[in-house]
PDB file of N, CA and C in Angstrom:
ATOM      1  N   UNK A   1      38.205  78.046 109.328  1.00  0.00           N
ATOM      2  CA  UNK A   1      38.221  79.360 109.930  1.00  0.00           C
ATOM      3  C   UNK A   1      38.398  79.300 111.444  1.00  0.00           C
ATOM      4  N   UNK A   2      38.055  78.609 111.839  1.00  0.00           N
ATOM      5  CA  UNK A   2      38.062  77.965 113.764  1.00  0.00           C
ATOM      6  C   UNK A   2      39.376  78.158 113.951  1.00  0.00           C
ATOM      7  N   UNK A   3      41.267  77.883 113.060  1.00  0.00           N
ATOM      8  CA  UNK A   3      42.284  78.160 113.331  1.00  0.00           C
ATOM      9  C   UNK A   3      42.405  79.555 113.752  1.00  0.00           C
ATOM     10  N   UNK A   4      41.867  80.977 112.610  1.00  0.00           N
ATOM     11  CA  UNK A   4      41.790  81.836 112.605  1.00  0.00           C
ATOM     12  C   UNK A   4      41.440  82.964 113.845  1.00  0.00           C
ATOM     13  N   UNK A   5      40.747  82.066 114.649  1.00  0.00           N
ATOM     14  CA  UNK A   5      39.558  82.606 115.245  1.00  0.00           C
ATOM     15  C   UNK A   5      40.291  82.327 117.153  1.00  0.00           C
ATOM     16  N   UNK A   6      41.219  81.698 117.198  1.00  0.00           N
ATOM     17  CA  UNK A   6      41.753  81.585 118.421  1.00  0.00           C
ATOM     18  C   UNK A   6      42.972  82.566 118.475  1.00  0.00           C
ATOM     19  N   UNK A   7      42.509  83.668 119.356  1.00  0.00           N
ATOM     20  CA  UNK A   7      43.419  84.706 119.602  1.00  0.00           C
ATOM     21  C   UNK A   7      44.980  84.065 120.074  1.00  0.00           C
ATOM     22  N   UNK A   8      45.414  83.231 120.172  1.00  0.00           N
ATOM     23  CA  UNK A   8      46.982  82.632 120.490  1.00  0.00           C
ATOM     24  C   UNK A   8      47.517  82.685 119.512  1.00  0.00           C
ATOM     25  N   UNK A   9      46.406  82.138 118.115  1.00  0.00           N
ATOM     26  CA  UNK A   9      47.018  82.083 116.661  1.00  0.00           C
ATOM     27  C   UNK A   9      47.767  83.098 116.494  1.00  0.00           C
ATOM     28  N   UNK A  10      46.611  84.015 116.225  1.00  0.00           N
ATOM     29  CA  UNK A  10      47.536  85.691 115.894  1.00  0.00           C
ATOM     30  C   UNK A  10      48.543  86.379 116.755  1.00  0.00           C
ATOM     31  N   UNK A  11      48.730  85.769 117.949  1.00  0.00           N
ATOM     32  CA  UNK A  11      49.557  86.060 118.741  1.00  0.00           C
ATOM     33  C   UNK A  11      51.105  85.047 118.405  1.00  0.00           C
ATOM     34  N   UNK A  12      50.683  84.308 118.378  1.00  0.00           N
ATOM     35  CA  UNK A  12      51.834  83.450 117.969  1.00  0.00           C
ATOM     36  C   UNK A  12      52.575  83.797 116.217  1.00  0.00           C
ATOM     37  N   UNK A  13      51.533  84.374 115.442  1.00  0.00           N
ATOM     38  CA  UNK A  13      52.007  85.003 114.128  1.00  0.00           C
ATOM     39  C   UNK A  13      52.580  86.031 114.165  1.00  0.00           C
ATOM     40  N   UNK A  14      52.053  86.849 115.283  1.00  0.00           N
ATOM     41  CA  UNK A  14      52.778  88.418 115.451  1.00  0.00           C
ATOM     42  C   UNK A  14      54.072  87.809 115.809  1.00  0.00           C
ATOM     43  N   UNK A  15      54.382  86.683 116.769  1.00  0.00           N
ATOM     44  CA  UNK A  15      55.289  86.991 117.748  1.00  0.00           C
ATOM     45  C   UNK A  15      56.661  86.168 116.332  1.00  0.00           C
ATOM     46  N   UNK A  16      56.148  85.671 115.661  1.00  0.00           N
ATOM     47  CA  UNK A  16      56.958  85.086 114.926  1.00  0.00           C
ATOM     48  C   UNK A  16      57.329  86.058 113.473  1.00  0.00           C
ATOM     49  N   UNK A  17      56.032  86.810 113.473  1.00  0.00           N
ATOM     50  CA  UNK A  17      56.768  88.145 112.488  1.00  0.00           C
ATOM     51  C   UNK A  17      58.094  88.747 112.921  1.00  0.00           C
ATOM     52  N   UNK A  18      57.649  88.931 114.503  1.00  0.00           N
ATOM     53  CA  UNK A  18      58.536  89.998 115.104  1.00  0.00           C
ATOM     54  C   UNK A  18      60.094  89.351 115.158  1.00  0.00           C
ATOM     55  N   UNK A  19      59.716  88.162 115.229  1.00  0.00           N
ATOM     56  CA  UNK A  19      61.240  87.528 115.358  1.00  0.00           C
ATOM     57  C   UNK A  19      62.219  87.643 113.997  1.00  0.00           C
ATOM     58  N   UNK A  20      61.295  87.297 113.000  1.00  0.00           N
ATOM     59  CA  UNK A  20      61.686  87.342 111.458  1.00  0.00           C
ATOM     60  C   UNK A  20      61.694  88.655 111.330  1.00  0.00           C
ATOM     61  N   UNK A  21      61.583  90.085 111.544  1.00  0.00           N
ATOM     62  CA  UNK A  21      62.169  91.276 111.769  1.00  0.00           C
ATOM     63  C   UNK A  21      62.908  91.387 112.327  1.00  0.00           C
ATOM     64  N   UNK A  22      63.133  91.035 113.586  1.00  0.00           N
ATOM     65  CA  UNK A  22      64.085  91.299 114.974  1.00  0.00           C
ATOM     66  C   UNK A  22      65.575  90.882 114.000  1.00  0.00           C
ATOM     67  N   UNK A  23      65.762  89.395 113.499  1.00  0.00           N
ATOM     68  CA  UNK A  23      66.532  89.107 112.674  1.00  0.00           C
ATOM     69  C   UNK A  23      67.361  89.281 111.645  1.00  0.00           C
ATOM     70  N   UNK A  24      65.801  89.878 110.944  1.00  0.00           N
ATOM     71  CA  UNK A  24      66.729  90.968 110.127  1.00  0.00           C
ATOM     72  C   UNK A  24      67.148  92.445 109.708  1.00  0.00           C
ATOM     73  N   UNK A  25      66.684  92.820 111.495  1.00  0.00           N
ATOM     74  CA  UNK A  25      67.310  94.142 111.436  1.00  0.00           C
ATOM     75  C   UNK A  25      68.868  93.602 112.175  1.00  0.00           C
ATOM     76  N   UNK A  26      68.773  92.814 112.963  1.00  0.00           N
ATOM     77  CA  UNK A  26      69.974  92.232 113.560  1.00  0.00           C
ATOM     78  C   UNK A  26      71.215  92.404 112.338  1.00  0.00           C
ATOM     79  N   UNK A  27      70.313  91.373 111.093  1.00  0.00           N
ATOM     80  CA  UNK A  27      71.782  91.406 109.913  1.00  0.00           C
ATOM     81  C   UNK A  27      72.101  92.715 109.393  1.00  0.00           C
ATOM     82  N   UNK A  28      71.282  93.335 109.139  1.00  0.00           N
ATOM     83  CA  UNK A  28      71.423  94.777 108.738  1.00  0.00           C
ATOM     84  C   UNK A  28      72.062  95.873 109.572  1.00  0.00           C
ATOM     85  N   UNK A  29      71.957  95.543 110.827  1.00  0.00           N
ATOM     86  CA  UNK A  29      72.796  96.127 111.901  1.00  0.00           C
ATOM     87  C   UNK A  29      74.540  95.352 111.488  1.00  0.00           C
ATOM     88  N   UNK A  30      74.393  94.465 111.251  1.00  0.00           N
ATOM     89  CA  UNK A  30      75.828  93.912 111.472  1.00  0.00           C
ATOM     90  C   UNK A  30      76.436  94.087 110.039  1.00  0.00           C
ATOM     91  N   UNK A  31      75.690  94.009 109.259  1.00  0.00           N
ATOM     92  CA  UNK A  31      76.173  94.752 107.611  1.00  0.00           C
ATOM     93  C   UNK A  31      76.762  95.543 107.871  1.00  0.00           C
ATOM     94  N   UNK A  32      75.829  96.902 108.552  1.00  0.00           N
ATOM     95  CA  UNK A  32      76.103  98.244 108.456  1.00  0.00           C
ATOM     96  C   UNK A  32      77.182  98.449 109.386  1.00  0.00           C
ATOM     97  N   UNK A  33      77.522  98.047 110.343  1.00  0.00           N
ATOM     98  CA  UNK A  33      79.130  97.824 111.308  1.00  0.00           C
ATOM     99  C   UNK A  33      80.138  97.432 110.583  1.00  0.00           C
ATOM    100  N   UNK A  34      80.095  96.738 109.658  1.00  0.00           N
ATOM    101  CA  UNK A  34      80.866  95.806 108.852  1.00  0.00           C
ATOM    102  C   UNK A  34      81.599  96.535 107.909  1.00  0.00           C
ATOM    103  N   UNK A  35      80.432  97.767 107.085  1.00  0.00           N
ATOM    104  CA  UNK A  35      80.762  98.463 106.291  1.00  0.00           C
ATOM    105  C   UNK A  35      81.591  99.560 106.862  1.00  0.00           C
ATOM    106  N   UNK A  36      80.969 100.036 108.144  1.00  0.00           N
ATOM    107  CA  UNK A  36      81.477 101.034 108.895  1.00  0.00           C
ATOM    108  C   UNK A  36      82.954 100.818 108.741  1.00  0.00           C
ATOM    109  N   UNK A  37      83.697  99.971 109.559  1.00  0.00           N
ATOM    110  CA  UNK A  37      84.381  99.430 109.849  1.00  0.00           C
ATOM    111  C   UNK A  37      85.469  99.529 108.342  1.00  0.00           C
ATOM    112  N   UNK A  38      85.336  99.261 107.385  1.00  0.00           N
ATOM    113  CA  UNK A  38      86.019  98.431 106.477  1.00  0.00           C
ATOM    114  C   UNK A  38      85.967 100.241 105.821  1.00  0.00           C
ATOM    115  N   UNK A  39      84.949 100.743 105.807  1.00  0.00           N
ATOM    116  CA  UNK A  39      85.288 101.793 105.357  1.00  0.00           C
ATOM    117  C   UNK A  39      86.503 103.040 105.956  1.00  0.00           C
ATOM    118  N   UNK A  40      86.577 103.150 107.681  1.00  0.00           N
ATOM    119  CA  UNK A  40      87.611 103.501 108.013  1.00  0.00           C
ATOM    120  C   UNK A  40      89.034 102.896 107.875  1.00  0.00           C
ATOM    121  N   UNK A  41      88.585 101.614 107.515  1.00  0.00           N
ATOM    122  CA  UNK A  41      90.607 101.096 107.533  1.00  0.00           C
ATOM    123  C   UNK A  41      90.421 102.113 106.131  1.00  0.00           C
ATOM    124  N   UNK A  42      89.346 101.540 105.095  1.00  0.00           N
ATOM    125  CA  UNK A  42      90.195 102.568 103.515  1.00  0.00           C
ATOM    126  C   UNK A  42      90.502 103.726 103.621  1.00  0.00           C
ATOM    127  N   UNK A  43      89.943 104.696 104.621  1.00  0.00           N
ATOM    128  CA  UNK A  43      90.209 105.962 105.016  1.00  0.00           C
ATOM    129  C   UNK A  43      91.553 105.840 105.544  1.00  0.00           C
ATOM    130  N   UNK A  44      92.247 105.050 106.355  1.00  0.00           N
ATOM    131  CA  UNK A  44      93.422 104.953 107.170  1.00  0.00           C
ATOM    132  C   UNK A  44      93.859 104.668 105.924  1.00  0.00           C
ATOM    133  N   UNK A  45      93.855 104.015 104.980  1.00  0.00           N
ATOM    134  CA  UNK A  45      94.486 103.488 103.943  1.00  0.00           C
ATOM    135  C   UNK A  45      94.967 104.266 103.241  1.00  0.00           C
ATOM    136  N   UNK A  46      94.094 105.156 103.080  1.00  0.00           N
ATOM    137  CA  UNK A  46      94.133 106.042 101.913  1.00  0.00           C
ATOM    138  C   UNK A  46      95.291 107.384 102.518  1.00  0.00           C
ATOM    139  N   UNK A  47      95.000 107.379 103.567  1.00  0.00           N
ATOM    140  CA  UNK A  47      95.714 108.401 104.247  1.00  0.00           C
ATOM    141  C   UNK A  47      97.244 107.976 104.651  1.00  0.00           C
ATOM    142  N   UNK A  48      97.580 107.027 105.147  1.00  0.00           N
ATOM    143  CA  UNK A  48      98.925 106.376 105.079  1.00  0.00           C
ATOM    144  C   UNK A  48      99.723 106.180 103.531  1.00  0.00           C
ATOM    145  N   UNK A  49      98.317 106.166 102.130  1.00  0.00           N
ATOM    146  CA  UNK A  49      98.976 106.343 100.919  1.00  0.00           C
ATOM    147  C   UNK A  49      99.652 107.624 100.678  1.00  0.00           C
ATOM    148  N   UNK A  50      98.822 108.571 101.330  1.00  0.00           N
ATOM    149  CA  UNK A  50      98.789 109.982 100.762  1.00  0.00           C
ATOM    150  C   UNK A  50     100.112 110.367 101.440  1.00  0.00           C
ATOM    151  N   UNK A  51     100.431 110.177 102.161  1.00  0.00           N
ATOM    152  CA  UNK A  51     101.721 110.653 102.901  1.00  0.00           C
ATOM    153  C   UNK A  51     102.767 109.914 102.434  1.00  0.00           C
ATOM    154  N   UNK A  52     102.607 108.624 102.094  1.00  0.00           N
ATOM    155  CA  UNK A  52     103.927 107.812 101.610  1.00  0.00           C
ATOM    156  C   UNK A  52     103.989 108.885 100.214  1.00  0.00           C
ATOM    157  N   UNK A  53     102.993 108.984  99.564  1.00  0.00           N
ATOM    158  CA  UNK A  53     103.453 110.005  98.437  1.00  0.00           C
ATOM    159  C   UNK A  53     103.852 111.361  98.561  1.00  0.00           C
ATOM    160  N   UNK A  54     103.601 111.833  99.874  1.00  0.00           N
ATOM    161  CA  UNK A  54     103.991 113.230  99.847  1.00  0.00           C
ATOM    162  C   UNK A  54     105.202 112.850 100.095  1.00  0.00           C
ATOM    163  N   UNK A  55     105.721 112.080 100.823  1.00  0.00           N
ATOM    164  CA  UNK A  55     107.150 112.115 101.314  1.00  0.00           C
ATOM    165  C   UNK A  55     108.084 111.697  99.845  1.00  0.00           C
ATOM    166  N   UNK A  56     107.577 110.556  98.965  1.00  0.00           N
ATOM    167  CA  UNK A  56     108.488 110.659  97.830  1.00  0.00           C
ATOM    168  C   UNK A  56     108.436 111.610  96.955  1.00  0.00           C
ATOM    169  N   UNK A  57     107.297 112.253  97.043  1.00  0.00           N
ATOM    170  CA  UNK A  57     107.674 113.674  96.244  1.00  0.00           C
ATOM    171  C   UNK A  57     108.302 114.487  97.073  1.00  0.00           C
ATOM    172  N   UNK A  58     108.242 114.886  97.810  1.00  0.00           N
ATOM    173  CA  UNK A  58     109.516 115.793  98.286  1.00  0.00           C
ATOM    174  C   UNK A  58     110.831 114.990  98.173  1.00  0.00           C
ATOM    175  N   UNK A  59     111.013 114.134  98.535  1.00  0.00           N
ATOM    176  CA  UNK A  59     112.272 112.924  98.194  1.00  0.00           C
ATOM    177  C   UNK A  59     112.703 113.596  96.754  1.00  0.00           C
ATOM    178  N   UNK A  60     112.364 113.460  95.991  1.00  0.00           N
ATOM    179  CA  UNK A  60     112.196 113.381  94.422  1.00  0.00           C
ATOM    180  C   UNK A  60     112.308 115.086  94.278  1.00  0.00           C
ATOM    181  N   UNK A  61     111.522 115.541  94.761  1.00  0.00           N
ATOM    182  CA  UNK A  61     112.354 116.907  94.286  1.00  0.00           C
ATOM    183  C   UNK A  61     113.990 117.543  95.007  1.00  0.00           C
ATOM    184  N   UNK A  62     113.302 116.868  96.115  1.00  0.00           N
ATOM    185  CA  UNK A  62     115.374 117.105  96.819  1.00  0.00           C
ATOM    186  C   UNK A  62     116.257 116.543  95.521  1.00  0.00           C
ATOM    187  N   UNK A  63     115.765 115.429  95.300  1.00  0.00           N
ATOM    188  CA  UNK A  63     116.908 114.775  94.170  1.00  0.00           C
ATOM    189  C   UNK A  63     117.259 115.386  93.145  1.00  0.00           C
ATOM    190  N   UNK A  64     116.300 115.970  92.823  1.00  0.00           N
ATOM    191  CA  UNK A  64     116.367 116.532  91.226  1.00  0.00           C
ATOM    192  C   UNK A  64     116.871 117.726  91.484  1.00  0.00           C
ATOM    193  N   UNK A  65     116.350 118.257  92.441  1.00  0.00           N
ATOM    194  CA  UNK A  65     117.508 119.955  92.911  1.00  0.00           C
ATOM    195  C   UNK A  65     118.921 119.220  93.082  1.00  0.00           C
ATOM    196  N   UNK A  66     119.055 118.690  93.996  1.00  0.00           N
ATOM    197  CA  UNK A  66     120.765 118.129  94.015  1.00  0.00           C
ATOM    198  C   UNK A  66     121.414 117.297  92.339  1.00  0.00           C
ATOM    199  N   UNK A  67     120.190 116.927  91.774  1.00  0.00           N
ATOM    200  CA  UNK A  67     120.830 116.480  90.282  1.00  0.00           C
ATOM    201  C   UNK A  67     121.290 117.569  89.246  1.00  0.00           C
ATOM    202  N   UNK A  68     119.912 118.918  89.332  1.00  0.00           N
ATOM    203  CA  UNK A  68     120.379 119.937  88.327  1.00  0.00           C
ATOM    204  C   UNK A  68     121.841 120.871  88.930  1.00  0.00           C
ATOM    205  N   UNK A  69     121.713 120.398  90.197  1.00  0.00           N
ATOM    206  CA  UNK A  69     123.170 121.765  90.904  1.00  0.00           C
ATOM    207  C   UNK A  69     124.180 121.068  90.754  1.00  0.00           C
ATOM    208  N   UNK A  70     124.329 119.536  90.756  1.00  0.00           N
ATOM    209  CA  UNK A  70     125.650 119.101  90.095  1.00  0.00           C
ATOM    210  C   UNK A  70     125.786 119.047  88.432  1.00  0.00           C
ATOM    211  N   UNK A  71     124.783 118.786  87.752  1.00  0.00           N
ATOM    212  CA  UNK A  71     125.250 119.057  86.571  1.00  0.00           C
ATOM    213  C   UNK A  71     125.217 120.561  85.972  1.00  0.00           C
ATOM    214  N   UNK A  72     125.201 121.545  86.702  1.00  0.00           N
ATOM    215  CA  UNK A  72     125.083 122.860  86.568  1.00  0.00           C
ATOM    216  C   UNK A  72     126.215 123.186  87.210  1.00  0.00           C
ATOM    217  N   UNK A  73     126.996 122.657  87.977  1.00  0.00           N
ATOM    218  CA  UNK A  73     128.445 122.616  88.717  1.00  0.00           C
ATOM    219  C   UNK A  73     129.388 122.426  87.163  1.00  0.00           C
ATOM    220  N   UNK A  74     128.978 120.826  86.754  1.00  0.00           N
ATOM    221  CA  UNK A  74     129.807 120.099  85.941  1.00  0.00           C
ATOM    222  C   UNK A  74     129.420 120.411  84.753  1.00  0.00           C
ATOM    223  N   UNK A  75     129.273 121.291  84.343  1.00  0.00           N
ATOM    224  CA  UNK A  75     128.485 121.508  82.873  1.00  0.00           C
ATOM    225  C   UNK A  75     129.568 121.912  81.537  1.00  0.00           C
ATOM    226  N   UNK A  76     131.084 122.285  82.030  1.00  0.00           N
ATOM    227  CA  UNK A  76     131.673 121.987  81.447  1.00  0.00           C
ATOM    228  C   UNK A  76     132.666 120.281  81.118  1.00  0.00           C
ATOM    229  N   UNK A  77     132.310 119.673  81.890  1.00  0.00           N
ATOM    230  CA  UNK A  77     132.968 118.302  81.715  1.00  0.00           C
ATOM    231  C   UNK A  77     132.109 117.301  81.232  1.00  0.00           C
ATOM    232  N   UNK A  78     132.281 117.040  79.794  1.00  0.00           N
ATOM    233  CA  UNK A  78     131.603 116.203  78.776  1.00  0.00           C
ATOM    234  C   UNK A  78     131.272 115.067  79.631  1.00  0.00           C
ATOM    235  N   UNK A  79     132.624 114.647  79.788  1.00  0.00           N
ATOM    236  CA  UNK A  79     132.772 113.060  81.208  1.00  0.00           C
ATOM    237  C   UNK A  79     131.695 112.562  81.929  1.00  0.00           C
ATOM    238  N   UNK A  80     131.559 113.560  82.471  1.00  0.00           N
ATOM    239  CA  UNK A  80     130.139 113.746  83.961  1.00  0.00           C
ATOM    240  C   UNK A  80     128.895 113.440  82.888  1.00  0.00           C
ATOM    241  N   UNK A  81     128.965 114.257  81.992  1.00  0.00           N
ATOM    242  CA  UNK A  81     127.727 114.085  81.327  1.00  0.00           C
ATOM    243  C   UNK A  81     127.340 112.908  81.039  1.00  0.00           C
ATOM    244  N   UNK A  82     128.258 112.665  79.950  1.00  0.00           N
ATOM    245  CA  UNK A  82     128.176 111.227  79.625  1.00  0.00           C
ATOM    246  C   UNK A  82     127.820 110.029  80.370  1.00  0.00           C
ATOM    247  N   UNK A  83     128.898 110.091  81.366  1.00  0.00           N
ATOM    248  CA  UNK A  83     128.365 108.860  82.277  1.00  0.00           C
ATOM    249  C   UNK A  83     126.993 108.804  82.797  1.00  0.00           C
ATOM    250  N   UNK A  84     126.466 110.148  83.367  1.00  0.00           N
ATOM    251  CA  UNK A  84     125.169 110.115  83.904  1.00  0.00           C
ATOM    252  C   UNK A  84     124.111 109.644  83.159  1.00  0.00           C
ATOM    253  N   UNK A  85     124.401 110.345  81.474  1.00  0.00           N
ATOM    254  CA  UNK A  85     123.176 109.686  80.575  1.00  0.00           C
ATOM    255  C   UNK A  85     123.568 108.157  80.634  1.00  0.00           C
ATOM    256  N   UNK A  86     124.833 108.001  79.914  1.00  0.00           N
ATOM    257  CA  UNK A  86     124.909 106.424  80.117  1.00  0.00           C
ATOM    258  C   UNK A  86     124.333 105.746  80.924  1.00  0.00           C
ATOM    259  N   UNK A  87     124.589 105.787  82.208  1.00  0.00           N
ATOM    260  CA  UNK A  87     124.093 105.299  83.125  1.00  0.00           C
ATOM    261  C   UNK A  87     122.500 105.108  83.139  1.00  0.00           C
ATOM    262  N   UNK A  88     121.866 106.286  83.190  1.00  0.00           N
ATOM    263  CA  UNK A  88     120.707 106.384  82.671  1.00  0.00           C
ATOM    264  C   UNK A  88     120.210 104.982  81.823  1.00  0.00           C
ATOM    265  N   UNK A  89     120.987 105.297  80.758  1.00  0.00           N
ATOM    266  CA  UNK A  89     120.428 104.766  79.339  1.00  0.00           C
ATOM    267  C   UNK A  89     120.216 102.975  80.315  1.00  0.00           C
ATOM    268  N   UNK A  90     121.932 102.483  80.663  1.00  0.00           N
ATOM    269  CA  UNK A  90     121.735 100.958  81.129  1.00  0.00           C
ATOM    270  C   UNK A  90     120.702 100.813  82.267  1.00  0.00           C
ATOM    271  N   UNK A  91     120.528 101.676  83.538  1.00  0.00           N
ATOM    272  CA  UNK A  91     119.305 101.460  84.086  1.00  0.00           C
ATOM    273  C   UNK A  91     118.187 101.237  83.039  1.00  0.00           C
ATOM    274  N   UNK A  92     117.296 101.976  82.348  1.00  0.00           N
ATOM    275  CA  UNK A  92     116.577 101.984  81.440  1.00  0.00           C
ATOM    276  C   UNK A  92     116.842 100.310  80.795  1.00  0.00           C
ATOM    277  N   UNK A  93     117.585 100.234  80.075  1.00  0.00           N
ATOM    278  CA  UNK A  93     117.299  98.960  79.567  1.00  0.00           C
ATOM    279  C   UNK A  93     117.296  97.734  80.550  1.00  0.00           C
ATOM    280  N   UNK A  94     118.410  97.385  81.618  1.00  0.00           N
ATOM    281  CA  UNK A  94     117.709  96.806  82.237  1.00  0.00           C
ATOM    282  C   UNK A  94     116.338  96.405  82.903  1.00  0.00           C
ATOM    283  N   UNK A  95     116.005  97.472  82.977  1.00  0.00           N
ATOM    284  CA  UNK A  95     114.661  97.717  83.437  1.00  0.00           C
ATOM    285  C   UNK A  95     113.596  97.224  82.158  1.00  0.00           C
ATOM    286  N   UNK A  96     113.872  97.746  81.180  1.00  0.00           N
ATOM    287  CA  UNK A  96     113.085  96.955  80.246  1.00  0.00           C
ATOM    288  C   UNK A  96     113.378  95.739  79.905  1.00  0.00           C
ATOM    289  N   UNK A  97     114.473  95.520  79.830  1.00  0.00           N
ATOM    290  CA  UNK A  97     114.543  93.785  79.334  1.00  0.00           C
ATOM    291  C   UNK A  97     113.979  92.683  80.724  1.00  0.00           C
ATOM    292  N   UNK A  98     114.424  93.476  81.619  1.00  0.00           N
ATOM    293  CA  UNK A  98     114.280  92.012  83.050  1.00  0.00           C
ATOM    294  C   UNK A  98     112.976  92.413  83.828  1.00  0.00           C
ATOM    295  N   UNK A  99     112.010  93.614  83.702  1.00  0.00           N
ATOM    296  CA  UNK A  99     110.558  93.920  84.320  1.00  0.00           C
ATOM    297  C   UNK A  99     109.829  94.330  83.126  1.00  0.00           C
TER     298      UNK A  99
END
């Protein structure tokens, strides 16, 4: 009990609690930066996605308006037709046989 009983002891226990806190609020501070951090790039991320998609959907509907007004132009010429599905069709299988 004589260890107990010399006020440096408990001073030296506090001071070594405090360090073993100090420490690990330190990591927990640097977690929480870490997360911070990693969570705004996904926000930037997410937001640089969202626009690459708005822009191919509008892309994609320009197309498809300029696809239905030419075959709504050409709607009497079998020809036009044909080729376009054709075409169609060999994209399509390429696409399946080689991806």
């Amino acid at each position: 009990m004589a260890v107990y009983d010399n006020p440096n002891t408990y001073e030296q226990q506090n001071d070594e609690s405090l360090n073993r806190l100090f420490n690990k609020v330190r990591s927990l501070r640097e977690v929480t930066v870490n997360i911070h951090e990693d969570a705004d790039q996904q926000r930037g991320l997410i937001g640089e996605t969202s626009n690459t998609f708005d822009q191919l959907g509008a892309s994609l509907t320009f197309t498809a308006k300029q696809f239905a007004h030419k075959v709504t132009n050409y709607a009497g010429s079998h020809r036009v037709t044909t080729g376009i599905v054709g075409s169609l069709v060999v994209l399509w299988a390429l696409w399946f046989f080689f991806f």
